[in-house]
Protein backbone atom coordinates (compact mmCIF):
# COMPACT_ATOMS: atom_id res chain seq x y z
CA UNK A 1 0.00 0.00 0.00
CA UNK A 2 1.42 2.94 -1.13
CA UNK A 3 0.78 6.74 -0.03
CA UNK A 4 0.61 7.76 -3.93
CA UNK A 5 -2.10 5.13 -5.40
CA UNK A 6 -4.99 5.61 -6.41
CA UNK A 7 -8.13 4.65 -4.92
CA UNK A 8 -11.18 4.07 -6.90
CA UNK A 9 -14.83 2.92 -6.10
CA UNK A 10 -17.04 2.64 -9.07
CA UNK A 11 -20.77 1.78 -8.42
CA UNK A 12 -22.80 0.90 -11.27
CA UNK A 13 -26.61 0.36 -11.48
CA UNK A 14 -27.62 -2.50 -13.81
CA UNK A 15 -31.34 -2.15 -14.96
CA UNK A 16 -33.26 -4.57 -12.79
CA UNK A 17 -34.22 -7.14 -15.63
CA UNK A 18 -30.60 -7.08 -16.69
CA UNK A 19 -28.86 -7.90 -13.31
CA UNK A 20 -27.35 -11.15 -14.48
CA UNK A 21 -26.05 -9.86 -17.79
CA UNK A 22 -24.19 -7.01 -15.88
CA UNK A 23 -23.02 -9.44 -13.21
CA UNK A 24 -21.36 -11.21 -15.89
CA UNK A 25 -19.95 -8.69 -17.91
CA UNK A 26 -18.41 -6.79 -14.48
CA UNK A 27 -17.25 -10.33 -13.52
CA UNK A 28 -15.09 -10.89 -16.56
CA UNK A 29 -13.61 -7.79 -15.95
CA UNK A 30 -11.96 -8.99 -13.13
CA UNK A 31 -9.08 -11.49 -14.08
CA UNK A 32 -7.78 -9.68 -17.02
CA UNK A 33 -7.42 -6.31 -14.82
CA UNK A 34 -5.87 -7.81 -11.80
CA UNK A 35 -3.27 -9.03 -14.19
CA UNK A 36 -2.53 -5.49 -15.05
CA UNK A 37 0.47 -3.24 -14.49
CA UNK A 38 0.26 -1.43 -11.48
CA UNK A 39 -3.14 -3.04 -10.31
CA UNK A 40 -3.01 -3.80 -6.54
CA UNK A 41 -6.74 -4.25 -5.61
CA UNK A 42 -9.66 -4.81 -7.89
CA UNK A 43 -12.68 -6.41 -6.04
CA UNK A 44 -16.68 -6.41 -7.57
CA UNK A 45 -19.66 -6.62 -4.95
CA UNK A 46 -22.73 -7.08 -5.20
CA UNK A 47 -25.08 -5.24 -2.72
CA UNK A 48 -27.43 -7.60 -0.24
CA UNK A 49 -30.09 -5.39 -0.21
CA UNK A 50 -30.25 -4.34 -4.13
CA UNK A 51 -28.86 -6.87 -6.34
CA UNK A 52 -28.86 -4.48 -9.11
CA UNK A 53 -26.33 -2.46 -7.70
CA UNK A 54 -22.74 -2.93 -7.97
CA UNK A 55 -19.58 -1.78 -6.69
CA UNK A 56 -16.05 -2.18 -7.70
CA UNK A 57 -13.54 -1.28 -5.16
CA UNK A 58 -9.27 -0.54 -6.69
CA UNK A 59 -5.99 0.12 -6.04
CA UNK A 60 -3.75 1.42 -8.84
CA UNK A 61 0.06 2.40 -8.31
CA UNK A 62 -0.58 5.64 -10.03
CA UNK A 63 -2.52 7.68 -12.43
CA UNK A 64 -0.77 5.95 -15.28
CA UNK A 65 -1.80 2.50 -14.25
CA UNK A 66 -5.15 4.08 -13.82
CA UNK A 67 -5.52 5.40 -17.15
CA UNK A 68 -3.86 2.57 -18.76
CA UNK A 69 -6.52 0.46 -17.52
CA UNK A 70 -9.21 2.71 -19.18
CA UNK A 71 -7.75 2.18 -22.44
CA UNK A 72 -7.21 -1.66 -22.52
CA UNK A 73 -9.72 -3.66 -24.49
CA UNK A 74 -11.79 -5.33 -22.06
CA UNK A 75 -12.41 -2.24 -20.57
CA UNK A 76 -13.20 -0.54 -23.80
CA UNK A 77 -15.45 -3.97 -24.41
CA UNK A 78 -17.43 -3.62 -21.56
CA UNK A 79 -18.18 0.23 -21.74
CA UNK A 80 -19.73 -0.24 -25.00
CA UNK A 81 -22.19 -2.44 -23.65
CA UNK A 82 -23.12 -0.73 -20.28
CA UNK A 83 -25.25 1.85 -21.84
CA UNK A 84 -27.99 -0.96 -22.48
CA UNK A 85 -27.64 -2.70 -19.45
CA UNK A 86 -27.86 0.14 -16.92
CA UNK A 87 -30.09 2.20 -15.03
CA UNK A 88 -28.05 5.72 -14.96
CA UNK A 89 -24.52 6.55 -16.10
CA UNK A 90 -21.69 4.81 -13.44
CA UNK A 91 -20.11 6.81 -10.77
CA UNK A 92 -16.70 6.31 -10.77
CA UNK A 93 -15.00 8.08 -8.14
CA UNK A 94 -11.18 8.56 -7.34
CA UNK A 95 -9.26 8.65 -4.11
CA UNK A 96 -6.08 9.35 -1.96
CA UNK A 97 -5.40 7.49 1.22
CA UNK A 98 -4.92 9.45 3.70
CA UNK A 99 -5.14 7.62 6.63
């Protein structure tokens, strides 16, 4: 854990008859980006009390990694096929560790 990564949490809102179909798309995303440069923590969830809504919780070294990731193609896959899947645009927020 270092003082200069980046923290992300992205939730994302799958429309309710397309839960599964998001699961799985999110899900993929996961072994291909935890195999990427600089990626220290990428975790999905699911919440208990909406299973529509997801959140992915990361670690990345630094911005680069960060914006590396955005430009690889699984990435660039999945966000092409969000838009049809989800209930309102994700919210992907970044953080610093401060404590």
């Amino acid at each position: 854990m270092h003082e200069s990564s980046i923290r992300v949490v992205a939730r994302i809102v799958a429309k309710p008859e397309k839960v599964e179909e998001t699961r799985a798309l999110l899900s993929g995303l996961i072994a291909p980006t935890r195999k990427e440069t600089g990626c220290s923590r990428y975790e999905l969830m699911q919440n208990r009390a909406n299973p529509a809504e997801f959140t992915f919780v990361e670690e990345w070294a630094n911005e680069g990694a960060l914006n590396a990731h955005f430009t690889t193609s699984h990435v660039k896959d999945a966000f092409s096929k969000v838009p049809a899947l989800l209930a309102e645009p994700p919210d992907i927020r970044q953080y610093t560790l401060i404590a």
